[in-house]
N, C-alpha and C. Protein backbone atom coordinates (compact mmCIF):
# COMPACT_ATOMS: atom_id res chain seq x y z
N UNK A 1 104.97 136.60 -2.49
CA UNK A 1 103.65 135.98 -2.56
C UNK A 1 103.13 135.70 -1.16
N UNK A 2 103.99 135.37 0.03
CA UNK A 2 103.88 134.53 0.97
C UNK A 2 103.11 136.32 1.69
N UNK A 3 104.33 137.24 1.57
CA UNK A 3 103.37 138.26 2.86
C UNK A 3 102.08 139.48 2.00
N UNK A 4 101.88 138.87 0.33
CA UNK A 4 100.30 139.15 -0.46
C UNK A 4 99.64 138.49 0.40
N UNK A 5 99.48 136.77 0.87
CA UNK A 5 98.48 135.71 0.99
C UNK A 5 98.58 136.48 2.92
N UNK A 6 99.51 136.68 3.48
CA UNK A 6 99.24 137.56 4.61
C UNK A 6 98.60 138.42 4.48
N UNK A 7 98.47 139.72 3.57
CA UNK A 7 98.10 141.02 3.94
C UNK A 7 96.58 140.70 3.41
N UNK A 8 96.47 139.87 2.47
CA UNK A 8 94.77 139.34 2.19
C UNK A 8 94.37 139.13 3.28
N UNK A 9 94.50 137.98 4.60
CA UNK A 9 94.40 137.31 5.40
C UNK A 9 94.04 138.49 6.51
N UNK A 10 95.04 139.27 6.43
CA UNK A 10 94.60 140.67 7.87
C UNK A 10 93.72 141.67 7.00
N UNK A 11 92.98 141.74 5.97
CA UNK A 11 92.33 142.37 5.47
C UNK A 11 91.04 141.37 5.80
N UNK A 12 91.19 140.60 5.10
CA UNK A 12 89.63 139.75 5.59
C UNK A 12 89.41 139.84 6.62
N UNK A 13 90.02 139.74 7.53
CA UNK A 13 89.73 139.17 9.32
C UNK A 13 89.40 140.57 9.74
N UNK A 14 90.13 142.17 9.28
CA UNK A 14 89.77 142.92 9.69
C UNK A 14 88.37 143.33 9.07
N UNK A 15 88.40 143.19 7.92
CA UNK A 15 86.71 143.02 7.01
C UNK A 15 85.44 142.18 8.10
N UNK A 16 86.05 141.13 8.13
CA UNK A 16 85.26 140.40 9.25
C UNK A 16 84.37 140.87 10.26
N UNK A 17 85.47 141.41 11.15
CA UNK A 17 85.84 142.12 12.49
C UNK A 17 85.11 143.75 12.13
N UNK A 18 85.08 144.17 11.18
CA UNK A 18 83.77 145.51 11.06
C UNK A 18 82.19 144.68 11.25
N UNK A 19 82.54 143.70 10.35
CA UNK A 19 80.72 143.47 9.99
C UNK A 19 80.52 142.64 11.20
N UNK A 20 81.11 142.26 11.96
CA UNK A 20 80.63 141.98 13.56
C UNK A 20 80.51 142.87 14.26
N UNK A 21 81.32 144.12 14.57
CA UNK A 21 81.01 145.06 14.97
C UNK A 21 80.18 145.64 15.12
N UNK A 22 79.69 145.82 13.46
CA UNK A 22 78.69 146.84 13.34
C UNK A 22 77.08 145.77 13.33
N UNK A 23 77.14 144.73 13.64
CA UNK A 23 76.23 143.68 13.72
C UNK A 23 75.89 144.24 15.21
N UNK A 24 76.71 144.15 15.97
CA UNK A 24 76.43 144.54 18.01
C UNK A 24 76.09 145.47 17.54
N UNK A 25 76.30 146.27 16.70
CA UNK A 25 75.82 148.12 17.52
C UNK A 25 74.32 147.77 16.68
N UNK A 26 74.22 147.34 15.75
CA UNK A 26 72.56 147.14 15.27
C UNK A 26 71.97 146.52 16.29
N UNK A 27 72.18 145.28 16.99
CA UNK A 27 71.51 144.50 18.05
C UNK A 27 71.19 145.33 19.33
N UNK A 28 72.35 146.04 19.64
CA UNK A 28 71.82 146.96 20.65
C UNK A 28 70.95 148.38 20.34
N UNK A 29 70.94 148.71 18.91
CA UNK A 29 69.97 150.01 18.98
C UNK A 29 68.72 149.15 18.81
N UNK A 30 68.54 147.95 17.58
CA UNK A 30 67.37 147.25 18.01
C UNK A 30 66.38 147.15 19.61
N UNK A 31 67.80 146.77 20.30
CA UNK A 31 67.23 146.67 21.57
C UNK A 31 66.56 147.96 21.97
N UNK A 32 67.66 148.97 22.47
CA UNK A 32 67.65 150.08 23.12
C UNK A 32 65.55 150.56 22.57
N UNK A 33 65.07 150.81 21.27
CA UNK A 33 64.01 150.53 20.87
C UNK A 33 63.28 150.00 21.00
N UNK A 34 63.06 148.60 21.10
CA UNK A 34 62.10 147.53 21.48
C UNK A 34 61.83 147.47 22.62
N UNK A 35 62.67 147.12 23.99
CA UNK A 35 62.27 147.53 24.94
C UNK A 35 61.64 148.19 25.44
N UNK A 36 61.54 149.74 25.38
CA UNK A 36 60.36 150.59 25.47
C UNK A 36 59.29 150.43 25.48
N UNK A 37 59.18 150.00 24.51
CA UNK A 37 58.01 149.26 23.65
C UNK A 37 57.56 148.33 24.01
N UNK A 38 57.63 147.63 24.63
CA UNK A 38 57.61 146.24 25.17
C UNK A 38 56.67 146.34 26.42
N UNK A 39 57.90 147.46 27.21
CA UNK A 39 57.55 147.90 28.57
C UNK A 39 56.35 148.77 28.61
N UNK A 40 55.89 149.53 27.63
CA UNK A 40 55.06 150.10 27.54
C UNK A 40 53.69 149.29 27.40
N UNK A 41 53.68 148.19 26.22
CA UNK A 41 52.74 147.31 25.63
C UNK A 41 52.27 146.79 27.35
N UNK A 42 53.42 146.66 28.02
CA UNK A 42 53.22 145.42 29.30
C UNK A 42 52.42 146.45 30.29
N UNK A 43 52.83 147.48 30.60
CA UNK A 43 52.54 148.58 31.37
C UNK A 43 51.00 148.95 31.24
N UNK A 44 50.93 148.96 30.06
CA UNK A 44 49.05 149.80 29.63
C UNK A 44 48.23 148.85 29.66
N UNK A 45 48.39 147.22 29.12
CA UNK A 45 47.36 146.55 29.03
C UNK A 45 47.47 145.03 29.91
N UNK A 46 48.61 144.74 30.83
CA UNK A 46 48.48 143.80 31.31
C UNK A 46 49.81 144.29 33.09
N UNK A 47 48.85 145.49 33.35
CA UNK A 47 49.83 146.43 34.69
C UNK A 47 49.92 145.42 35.51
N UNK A 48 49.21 144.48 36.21
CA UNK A 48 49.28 143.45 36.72
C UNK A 48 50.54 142.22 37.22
N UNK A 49 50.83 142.19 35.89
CA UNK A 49 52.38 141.35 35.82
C UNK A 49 52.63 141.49 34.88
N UNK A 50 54.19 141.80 35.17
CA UNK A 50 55.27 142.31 34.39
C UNK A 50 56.18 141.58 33.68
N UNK A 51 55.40 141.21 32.80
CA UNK A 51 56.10 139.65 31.92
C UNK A 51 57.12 140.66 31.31
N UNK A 52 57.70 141.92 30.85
CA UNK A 52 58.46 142.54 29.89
C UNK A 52 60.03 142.31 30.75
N UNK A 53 59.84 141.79 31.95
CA UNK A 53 61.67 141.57 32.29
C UNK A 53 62.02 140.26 32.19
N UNK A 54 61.08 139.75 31.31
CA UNK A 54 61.70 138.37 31.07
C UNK A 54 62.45 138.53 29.44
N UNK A 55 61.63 139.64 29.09
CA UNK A 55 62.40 140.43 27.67
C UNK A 55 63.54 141.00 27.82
N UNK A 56 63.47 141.95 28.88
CA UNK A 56 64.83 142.60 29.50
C UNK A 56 65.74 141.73 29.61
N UNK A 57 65.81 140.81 30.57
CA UNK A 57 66.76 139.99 30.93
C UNK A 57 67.26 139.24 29.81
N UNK A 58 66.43 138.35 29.16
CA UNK A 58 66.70 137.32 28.84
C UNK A 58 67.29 137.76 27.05
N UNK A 59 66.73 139.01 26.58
CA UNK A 59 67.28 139.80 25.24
C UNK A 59 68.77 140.05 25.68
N UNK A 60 68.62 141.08 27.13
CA UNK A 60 70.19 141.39 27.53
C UNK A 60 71.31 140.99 27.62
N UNK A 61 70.80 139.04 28.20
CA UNK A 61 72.03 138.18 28.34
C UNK A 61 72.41 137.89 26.86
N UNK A 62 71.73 137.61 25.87
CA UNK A 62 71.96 137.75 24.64
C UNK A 62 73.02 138.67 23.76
N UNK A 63 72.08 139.88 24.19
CA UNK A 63 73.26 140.65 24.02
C UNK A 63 74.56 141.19 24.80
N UNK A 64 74.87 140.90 25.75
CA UNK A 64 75.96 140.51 26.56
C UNK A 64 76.42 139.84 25.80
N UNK A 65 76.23 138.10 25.76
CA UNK A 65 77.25 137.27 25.34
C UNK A 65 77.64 137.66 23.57
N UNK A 66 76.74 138.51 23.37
CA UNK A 66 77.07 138.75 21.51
C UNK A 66 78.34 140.21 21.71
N UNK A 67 78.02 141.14 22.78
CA UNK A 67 79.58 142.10 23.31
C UNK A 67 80.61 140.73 23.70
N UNK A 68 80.42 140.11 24.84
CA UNK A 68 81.59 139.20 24.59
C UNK A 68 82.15 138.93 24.02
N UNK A 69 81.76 137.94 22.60
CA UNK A 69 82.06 137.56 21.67
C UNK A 69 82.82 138.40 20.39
N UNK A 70 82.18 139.97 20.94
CA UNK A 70 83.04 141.01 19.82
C UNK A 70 84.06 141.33 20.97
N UNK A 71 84.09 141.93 21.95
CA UNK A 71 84.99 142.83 22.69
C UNK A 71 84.97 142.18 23.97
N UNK A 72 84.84 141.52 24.65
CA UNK A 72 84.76 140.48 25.84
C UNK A 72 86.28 140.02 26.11
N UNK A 73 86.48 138.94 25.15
CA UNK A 73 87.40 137.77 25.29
C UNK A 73 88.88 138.71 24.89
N UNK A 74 88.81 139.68 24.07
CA UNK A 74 89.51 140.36 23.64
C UNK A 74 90.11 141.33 24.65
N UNK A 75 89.49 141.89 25.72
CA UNK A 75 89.53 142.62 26.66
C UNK A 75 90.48 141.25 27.84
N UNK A 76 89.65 140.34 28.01
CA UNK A 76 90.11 139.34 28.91
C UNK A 76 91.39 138.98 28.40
N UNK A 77 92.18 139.05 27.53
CA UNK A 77 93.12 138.15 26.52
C UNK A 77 92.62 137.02 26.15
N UNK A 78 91.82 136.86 26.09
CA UNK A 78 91.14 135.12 25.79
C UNK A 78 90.66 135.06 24.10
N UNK A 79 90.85 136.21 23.07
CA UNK A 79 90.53 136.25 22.33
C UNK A 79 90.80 134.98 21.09
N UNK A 80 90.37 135.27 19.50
CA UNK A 80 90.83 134.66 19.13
C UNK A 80 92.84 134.21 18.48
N UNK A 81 93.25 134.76 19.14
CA UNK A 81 94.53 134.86 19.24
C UNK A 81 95.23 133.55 18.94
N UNK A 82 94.79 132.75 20.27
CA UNK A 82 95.17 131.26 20.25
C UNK A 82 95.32 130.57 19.37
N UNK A 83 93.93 130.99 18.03
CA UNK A 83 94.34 129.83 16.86
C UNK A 83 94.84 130.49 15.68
N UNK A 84 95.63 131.98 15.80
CA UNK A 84 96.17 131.97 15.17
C UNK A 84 97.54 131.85 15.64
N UNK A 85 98.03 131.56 16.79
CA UNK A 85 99.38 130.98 17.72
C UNK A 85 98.70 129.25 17.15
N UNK A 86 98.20 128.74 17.26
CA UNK A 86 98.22 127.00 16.85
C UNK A 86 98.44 127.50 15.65
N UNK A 87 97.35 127.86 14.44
CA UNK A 87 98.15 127.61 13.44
C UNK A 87 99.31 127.83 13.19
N UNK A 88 100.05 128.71 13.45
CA UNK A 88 101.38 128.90 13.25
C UNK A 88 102.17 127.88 13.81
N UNK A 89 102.03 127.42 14.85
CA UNK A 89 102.76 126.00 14.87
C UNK A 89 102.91 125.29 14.62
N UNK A 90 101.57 124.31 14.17
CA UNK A 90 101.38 123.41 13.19
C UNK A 90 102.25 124.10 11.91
N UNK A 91 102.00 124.99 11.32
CA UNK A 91 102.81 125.55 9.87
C UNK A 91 104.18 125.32 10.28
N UNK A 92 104.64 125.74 11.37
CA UNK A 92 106.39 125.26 11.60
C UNK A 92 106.81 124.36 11.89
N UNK A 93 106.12 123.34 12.06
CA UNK A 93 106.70 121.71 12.61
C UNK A 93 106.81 121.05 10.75
């Protein structure tokens, strides 16, 4: 029973771990799209100043910290690892 309630447990988390995945790659083709667009809107009717890199930037760091959060910390070892090392300790004391 004990390594069923395991193999559920690495099935969810890997279930999880797709639909975040595939959440970043939507956020970034969103992006990759909009931007253009943006830059273009800014370009034709207000050439003057270039308010569209406050879109750039400020969408990008966004999506940066949303790659972090999938593949970042994971790359760094900083992932979520740790609380499944605490829980397991707490479970053995």
């Amino acid at each position: 029973m004990d390594i069923e309630f395991t193999n559920q447990q690495r099935y969810y988390k890997a279930q999880k771990r797709v639909k975040d995945i595939k959440g970043f790659y939507i956020h970034l083709t969103i992006y990759c799209f909009i931007i253009p667009i943006i830059i273009f809107i800014n370009l034709e009717f207000v050439p003057h100043f270039h308010w569209f890199w406050f879109s750039v930037f400020g969408w990008g760091m966004g999506l940066f910290f949303h790659w972090l959060g999938i593949f970042g910390f994971r790359l760094l070892g900083l992932g979520k690892n740790w609380e499944d090392k605490k829980i397991k300790e707490f479970m053995n004391e």
